[in-house]
C-alpha atoms as a PDB file:
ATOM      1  CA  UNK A   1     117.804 -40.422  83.473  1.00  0.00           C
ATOM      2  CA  UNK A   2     115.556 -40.181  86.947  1.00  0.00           C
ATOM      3  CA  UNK A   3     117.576 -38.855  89.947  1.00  0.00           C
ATOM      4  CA  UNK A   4     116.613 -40.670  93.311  1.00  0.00           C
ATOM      5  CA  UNK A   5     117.463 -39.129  96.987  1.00  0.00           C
ATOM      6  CA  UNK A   6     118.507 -41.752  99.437  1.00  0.00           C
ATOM      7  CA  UNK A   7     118.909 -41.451 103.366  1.00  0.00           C
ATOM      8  CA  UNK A   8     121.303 -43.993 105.180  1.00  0.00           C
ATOM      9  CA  UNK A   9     122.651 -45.128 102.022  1.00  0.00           C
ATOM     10  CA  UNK A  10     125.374 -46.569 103.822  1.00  0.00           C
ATOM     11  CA  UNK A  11     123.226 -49.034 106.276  1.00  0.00           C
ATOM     12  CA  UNK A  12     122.262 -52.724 105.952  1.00  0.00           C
ATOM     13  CA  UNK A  13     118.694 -51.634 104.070  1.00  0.00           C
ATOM     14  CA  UNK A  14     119.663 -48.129 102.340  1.00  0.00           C
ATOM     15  CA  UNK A  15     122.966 -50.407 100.517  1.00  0.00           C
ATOM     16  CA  UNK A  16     120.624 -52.745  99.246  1.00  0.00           C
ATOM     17  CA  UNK A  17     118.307 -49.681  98.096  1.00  0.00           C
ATOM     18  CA  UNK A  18     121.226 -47.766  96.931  1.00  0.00           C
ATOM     19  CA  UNK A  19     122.818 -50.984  95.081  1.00  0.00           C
ATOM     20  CA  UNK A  20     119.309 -51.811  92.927  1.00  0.00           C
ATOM     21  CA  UNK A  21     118.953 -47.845  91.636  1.00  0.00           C
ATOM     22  CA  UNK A  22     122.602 -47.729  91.001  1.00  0.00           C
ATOM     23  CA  UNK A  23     121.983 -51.239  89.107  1.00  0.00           C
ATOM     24  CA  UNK A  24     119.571 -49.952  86.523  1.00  0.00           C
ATOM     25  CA  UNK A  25     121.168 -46.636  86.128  1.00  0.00           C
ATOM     26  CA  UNK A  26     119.884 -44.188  88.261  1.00  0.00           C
ATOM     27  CA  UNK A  27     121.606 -40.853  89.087  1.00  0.00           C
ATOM     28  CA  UNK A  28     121.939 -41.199  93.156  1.00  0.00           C
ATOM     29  CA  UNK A  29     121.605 -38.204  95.533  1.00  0.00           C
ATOM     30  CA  UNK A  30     122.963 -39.953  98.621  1.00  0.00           C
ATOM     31  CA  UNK A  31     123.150 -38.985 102.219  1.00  0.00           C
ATOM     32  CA  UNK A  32     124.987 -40.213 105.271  1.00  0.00           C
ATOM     33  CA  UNK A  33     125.793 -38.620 108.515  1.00  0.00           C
ATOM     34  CA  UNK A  34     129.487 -39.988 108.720  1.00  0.00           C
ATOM     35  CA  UNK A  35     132.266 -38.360 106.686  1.00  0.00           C
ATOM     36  CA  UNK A  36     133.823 -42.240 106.902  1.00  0.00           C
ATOM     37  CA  UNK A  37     130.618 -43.234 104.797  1.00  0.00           C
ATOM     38  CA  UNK A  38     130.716 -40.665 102.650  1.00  0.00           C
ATOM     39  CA  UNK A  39     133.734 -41.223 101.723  1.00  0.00           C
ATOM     40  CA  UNK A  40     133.285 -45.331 100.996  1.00  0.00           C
ATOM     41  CA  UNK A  41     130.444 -44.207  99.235  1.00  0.00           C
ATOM     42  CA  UNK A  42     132.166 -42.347  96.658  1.00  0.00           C
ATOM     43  CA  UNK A  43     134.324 -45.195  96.634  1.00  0.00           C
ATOM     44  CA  UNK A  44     131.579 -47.778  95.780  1.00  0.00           C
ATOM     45  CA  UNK A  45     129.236 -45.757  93.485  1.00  0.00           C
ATOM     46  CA  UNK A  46     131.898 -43.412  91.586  1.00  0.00           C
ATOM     47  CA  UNK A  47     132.418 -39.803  91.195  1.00  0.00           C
ATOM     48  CA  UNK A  48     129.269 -39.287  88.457  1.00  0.00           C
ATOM     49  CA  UNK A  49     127.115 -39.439  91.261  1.00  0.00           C
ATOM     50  CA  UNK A  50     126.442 -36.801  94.234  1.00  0.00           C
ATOM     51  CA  UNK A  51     127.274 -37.123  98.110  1.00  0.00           C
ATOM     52  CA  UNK A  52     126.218 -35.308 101.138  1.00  0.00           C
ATOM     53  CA  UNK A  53     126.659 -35.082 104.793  1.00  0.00           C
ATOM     54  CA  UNK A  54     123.554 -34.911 106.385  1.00  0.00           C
ATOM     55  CA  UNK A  55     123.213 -34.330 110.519  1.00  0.00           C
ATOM     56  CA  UNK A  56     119.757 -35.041 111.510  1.00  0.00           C
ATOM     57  CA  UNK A  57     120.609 -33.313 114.877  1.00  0.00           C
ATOM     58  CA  UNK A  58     122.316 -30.123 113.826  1.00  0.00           C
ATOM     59  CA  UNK A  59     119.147 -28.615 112.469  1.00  0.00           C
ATOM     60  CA  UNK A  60     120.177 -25.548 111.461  1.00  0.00           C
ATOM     61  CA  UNK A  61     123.011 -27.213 109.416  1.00  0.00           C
ATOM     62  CA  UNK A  62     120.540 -29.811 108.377  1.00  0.00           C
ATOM     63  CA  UNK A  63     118.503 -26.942 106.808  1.00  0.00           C
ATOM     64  CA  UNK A  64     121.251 -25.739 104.993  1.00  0.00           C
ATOM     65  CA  UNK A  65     122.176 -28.751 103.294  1.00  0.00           C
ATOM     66  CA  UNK A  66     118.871 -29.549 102.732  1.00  0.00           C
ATOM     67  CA  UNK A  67     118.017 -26.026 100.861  1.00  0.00           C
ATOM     68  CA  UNK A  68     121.767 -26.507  98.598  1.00  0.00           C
ATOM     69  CA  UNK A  69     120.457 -29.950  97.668  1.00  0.00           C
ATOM     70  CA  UNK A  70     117.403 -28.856  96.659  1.00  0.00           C
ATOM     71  CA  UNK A  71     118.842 -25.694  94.209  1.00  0.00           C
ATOM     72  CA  UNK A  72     121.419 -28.093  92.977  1.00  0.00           C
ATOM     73  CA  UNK A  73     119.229 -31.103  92.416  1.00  0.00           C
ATOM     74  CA  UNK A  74     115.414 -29.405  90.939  1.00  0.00           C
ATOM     75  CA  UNK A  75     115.365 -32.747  89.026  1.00  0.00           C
ATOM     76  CA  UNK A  76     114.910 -35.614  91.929  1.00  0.00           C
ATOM     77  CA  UNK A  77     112.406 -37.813  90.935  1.00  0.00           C
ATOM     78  CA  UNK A  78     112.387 -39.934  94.217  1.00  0.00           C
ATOM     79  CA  UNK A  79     112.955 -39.346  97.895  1.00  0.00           C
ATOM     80  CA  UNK A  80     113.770 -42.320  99.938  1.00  0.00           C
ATOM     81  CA  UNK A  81     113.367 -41.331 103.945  1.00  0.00           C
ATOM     82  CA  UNK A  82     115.657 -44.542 104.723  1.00  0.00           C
ATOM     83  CA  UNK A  83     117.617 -43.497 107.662  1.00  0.00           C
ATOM     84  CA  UNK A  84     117.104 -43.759 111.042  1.00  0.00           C
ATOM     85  CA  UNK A  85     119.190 -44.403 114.804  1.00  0.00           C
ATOM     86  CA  UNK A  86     118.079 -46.012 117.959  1.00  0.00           C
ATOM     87  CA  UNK A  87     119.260 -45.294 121.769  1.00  0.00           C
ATOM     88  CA  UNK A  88     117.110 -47.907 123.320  1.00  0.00           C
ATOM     89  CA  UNK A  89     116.395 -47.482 127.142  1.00  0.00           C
ATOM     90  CA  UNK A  90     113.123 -47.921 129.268  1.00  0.00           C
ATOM     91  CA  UNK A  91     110.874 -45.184 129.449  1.00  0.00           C
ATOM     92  CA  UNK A  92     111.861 -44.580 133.334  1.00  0.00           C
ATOM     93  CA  UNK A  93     115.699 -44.689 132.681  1.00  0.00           C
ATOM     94  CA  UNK A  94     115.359 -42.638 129.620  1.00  0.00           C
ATOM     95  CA  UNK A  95     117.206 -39.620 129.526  1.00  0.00           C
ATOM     96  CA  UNK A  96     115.194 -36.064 127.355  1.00  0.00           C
ATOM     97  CA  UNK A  97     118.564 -36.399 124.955  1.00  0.00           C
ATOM     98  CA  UNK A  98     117.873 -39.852 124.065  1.00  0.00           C
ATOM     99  CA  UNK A  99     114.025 -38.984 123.115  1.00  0.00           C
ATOM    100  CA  UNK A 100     115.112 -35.966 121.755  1.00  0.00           C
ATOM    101  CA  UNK A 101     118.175 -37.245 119.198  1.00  0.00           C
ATOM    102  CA  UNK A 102     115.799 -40.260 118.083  1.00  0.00           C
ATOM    103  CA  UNK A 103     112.532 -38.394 117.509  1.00  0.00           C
ATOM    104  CA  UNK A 104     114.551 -35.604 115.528  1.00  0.00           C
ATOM    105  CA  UNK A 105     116.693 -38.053 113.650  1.00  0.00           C
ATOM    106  CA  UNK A 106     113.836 -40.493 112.555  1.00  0.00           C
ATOM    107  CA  UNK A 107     110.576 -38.495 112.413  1.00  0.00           C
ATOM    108  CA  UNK A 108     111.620 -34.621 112.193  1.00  0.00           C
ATOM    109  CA  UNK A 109     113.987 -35.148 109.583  1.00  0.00           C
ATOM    110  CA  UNK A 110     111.345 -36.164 107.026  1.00  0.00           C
ATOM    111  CA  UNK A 111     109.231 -33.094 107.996  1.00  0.00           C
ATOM    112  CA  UNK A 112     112.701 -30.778 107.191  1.00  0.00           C
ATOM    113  CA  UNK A 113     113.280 -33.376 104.246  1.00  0.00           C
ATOM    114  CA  UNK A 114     109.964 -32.666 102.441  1.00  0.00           C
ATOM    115  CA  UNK A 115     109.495 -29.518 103.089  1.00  0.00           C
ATOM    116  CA  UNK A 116     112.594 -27.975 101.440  1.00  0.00           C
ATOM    117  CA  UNK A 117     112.381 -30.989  98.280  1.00  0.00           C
ATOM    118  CA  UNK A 118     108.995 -31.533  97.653  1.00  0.00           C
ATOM    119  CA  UNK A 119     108.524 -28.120  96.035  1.00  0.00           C
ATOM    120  CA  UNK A 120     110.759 -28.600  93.140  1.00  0.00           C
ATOM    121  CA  UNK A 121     108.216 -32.264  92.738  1.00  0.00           C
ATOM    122  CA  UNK A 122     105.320 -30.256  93.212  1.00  0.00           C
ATOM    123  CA  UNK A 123     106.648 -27.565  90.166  1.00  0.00           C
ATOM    124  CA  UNK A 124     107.266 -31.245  88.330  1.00  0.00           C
ATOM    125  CA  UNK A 125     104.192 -32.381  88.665  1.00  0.00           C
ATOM    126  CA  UNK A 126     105.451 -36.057  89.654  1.00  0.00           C
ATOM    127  CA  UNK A 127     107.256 -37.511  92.110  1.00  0.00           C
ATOM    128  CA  UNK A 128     107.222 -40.426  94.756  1.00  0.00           C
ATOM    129  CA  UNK A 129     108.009 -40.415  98.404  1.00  0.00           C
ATOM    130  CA  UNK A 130     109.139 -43.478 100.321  1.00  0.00           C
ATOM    131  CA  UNK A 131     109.443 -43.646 104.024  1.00  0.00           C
ATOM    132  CA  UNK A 132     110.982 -46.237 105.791  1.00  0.00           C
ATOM    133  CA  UNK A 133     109.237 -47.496 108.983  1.00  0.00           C
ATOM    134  CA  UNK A 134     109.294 -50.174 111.322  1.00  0.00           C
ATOM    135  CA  UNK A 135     106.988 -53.206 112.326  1.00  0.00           C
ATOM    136  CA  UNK A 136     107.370 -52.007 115.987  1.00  0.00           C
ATOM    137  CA  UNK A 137     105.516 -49.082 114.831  1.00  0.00           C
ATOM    138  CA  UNK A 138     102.758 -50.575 115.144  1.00  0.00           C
ATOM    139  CA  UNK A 139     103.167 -53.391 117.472  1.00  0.00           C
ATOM    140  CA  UNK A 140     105.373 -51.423 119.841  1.00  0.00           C
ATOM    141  CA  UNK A 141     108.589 -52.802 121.715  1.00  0.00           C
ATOM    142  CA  UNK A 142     109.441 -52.445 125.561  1.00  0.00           C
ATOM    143  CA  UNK A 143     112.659 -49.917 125.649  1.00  0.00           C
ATOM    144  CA  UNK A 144     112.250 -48.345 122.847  1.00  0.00           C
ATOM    145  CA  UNK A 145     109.834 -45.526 123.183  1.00  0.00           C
ATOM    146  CA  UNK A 146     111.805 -43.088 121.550  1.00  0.00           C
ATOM    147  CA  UNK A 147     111.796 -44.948 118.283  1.00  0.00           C
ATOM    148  CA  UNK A 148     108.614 -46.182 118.414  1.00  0.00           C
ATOM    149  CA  UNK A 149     107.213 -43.202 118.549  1.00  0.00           C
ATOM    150  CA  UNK A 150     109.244 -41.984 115.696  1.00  0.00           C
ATOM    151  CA  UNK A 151     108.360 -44.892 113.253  1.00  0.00           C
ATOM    152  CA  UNK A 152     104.348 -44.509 114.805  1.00  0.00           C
ATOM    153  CA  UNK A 153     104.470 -40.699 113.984  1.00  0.00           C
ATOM    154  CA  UNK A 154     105.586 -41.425 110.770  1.00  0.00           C
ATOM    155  CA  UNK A 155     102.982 -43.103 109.988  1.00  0.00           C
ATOM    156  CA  UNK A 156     100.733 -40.084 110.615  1.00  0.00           C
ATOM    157  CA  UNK A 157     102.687 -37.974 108.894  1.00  0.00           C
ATOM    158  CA  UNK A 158     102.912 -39.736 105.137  1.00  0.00           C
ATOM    159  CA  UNK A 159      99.237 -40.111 105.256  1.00  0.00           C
ATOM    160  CA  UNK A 160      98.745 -36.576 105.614  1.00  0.00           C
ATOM    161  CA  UNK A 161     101.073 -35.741 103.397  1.00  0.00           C
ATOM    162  CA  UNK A 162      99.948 -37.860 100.792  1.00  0.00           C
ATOM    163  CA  UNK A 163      96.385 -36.193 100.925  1.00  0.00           C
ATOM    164  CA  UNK A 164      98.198 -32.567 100.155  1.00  0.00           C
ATOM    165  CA  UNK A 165     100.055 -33.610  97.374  1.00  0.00           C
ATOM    166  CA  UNK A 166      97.972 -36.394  95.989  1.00  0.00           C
ATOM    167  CA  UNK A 167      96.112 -33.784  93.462  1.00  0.00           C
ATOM    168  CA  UNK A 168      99.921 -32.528  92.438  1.00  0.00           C
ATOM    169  CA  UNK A 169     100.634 -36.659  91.022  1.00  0.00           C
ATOM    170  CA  UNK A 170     103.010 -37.515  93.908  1.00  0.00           C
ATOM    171  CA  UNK A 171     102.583 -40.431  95.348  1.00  0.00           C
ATOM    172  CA  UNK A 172     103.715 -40.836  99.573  1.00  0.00           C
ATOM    173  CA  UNK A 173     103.996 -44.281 100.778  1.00  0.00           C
ATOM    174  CA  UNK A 174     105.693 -46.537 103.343  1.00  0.00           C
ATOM    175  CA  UNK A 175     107.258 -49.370 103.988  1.00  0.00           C
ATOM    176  CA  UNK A 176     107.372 -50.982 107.738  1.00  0.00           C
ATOM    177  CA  UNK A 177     110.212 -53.929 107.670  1.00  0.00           C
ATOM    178  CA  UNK A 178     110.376 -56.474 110.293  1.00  0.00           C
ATOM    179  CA  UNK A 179     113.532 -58.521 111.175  1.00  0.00           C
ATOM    180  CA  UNK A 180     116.198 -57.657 108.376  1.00  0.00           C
ATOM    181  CA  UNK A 181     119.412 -59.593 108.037  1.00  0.00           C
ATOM    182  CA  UNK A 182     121.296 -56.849 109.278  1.00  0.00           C
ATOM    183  CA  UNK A 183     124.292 -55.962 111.313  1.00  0.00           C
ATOM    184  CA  UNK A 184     121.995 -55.898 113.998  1.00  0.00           C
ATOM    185  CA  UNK A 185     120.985 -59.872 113.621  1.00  0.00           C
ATOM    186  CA  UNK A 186     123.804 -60.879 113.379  1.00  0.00           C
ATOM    187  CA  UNK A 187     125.166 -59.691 116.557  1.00  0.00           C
ATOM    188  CA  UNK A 188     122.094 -62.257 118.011  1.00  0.00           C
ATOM    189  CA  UNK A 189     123.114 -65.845 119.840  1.00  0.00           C
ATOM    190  CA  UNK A 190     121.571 -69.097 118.302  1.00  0.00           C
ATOM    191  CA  UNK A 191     118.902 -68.656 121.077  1.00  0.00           C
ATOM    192  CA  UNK A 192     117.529 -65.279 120.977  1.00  0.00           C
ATOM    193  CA  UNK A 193     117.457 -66.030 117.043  1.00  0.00           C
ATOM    194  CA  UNK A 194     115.089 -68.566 117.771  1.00  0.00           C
ATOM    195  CA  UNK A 195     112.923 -66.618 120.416  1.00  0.00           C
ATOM    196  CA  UNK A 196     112.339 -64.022 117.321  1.00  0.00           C
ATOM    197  CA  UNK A 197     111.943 -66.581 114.862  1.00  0.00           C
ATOM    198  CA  UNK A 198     109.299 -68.237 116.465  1.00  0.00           C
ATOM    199  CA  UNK A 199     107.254 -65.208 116.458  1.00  0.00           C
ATOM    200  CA  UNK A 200     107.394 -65.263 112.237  1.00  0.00           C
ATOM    201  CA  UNK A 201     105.550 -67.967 110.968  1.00  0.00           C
ATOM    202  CA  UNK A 202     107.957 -67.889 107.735  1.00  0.00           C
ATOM    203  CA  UNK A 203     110.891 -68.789 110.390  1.00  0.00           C
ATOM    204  CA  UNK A 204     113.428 -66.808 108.887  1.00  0.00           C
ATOM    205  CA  UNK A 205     114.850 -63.137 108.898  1.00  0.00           C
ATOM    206  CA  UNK A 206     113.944 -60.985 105.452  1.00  0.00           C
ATOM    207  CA  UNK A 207     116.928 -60.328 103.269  1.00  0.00           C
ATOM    208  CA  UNK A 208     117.528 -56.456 102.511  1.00  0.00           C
ATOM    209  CA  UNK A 209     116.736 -56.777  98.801  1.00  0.00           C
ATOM    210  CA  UNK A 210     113.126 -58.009  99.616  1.00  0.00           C
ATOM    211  CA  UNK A 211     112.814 -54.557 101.146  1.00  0.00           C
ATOM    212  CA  UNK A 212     114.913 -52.848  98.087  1.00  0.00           C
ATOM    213  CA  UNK A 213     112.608 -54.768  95.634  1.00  0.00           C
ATOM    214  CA  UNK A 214     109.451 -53.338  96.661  1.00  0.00           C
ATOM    215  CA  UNK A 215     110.900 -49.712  97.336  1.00  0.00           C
ATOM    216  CA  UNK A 216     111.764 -49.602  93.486  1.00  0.00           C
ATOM    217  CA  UNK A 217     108.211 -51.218  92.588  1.00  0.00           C
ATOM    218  CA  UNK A 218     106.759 -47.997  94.859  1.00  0.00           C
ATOM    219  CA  UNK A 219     109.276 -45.734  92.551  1.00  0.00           C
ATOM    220  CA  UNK A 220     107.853 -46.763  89.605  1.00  0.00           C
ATOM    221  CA  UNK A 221     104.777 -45.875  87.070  1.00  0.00           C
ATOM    222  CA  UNK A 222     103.378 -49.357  87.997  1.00  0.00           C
ATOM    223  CA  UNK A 223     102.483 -47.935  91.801  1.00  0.00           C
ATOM    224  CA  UNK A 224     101.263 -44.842  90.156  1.00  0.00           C
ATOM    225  CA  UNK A 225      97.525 -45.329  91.987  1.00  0.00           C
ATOM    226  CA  UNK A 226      98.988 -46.129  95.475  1.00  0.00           C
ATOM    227  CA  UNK A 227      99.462 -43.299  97.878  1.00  0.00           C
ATOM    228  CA  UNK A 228      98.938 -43.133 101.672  1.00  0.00           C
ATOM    229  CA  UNK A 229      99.422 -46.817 102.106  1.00  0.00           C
ATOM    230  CA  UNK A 230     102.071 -48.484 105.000  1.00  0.00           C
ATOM    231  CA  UNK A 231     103.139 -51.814 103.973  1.00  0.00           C
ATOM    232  CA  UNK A 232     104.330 -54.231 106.018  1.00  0.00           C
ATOM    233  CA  UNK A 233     107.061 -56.903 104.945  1.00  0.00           C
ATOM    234  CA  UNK A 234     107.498 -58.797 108.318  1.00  0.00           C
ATOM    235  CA  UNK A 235     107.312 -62.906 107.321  1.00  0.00           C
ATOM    236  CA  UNK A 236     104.038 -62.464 108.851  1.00  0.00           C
ATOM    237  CA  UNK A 237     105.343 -61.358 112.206  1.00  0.00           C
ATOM    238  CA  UNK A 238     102.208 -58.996 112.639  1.00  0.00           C
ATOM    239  CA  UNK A 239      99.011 -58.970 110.014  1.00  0.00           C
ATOM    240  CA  UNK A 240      97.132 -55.627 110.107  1.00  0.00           C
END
C-alpha cells in the first residue's frame, strides 16, 4: 500500500486531493494547521490513517514535527506541498509580518518539508514531489506581492530540486491552478464573476477534482519521465 503526505488537506483543493487517494486506498499522512481540522479530519478519513498539526510559522516547532513524521513515516511514497495562506495588501501598505507569514508559510515550508522527507525517498530510490502553485505566479496580481512571490519562488525552487534528485528516480513537479471553485469564489457577486470569467476563454471556474485528477496522474508510474515541469490548469486564462 503507497503512503502519500498531504498539506492543507482540509482546503477546497487539498479535500479533493485527499478524497481521490483516500478513494483508491492510499495510506494518508495528512497535515493541517488547525486543531478544528484535524480533528474533522479524523472524522472524515478514520482512525487507520495518520494526522498532524503542522505551523508553517512556528519554525522551530515546524521542524520538530517535520523530523517525527519523517522517523515514523520512512515509507511515504508521495509528498503533496498543497497548502498555502494569503494576507493580501499593496506593496506600500504592506506590513514586514504580512510578507514574512506568507513567504514562510507558502515557499519556506517546502524547503523545511523536503529537506527533512526527501531523505528517506532518496534511501528508496523513488518517490514523487508535487507542489502546488498558482497562475498568478506567473502572471502576477496587484496586492498580492507576498504570495506572488511565494508561488514565483516556488517555481525556482522545484526545478532545482528536481535536477538534484532526478539521478535518485524522484520525480519534482508542479501544478499552477487558476480560478478553482472554492470558498473563495463563491464569496464573488454575479459581476466580479463575470469580470474573471471573461478573462478564461473556457468561461467557467475549474472544479477541484480537475486539479486532484492530474496530481494523482503526476503520482503515478505513468509520469515516471516528467520532472521539473510547472503545469498550468487555468481554462486558458494564461498560455505559457
Amino acid at each position: 500500500m503507497k503512503k502519500v503526505f498531504i498539506t492543507g488537506s482540509s482546503g477546497g483543493i487539498g479535500s479533493s486531493i485527499t478524497d481521490k487517494f483516500f478513494s483508491l486506498n492510499y495510506k494518508l499522512v495528512l497535515t493541517s494547521s488547525s486543531e478544528q481540522n484535524i480533528i474533522s479530519l479524523k472524522k472524515k478519513y478514520g482512525e487507520n490513517h495518520h494526522y498532524y498539526l503542522l505551523n508553517f510559522n512556528d519554525e522551530i516547532k515546524l521542524e520538530e514535527v517535520l523530523k517525527k513524521i519523517s522517523i515514523e513515516h520512512k515509507d511515504i511514497n508521495i509528498i503533496i506541498n498543497n497548502a498555502g495562506i494569503t494576507d493580501d495588501s499593496l506593496i506600500l501598505r504592506m506590513k514586514t509580518d504580512q510578507w514574512n507569514r506568507v513567504i514562510q508559510a507558502n515557499l519556506s515550508s517546502n524547503f523545511l518539508i523536503s529537506k527533512y522527507l526527501l531523505p528517506n525517498m532518496i534511501r528508496a530510490k523513488e518517490g514523487k514531489i508535487i507542489g502546488i502553485s498558482s497562475v498568478v505566479a506567473i502572471s502576477g496580481n496587484p496586492g498580492q506581492s507576498n504570495y506572488v512571490a511565494a508561488k514565483s519562488g516556488m517555481v525556482g525552487f522545484y526545478k532545482s530540486l528536481a535536477l538534484e534528485v532526478a539521478s535518485r528516480n524522484i520525480n519534482v513537479n508542479l501544478i499552477s491552478p487558476g480560478f478553482i471553485v472554492s470558498p473563495m469564489t463563491d464569496k464573488l457577486d454575479d459581476k466580479q464573476k463575470n469580470q474573471i470569467l471573461e478573462k478564461i476563454p473556457m468561461k467557467r471556474f475549474g472544479e477541484p477534482n480537475e486539479i486532484a485528477n492530474l496530481v494523482y496522474f503526476l503520482s503515478e508510474d505513468q509520469s515516471n519521465y516528467i520532472t521539473g515541469q510547472n503545469f498550468h490548469v487555468n481554462g486558458g486564462m494564461l498560455m505559457v
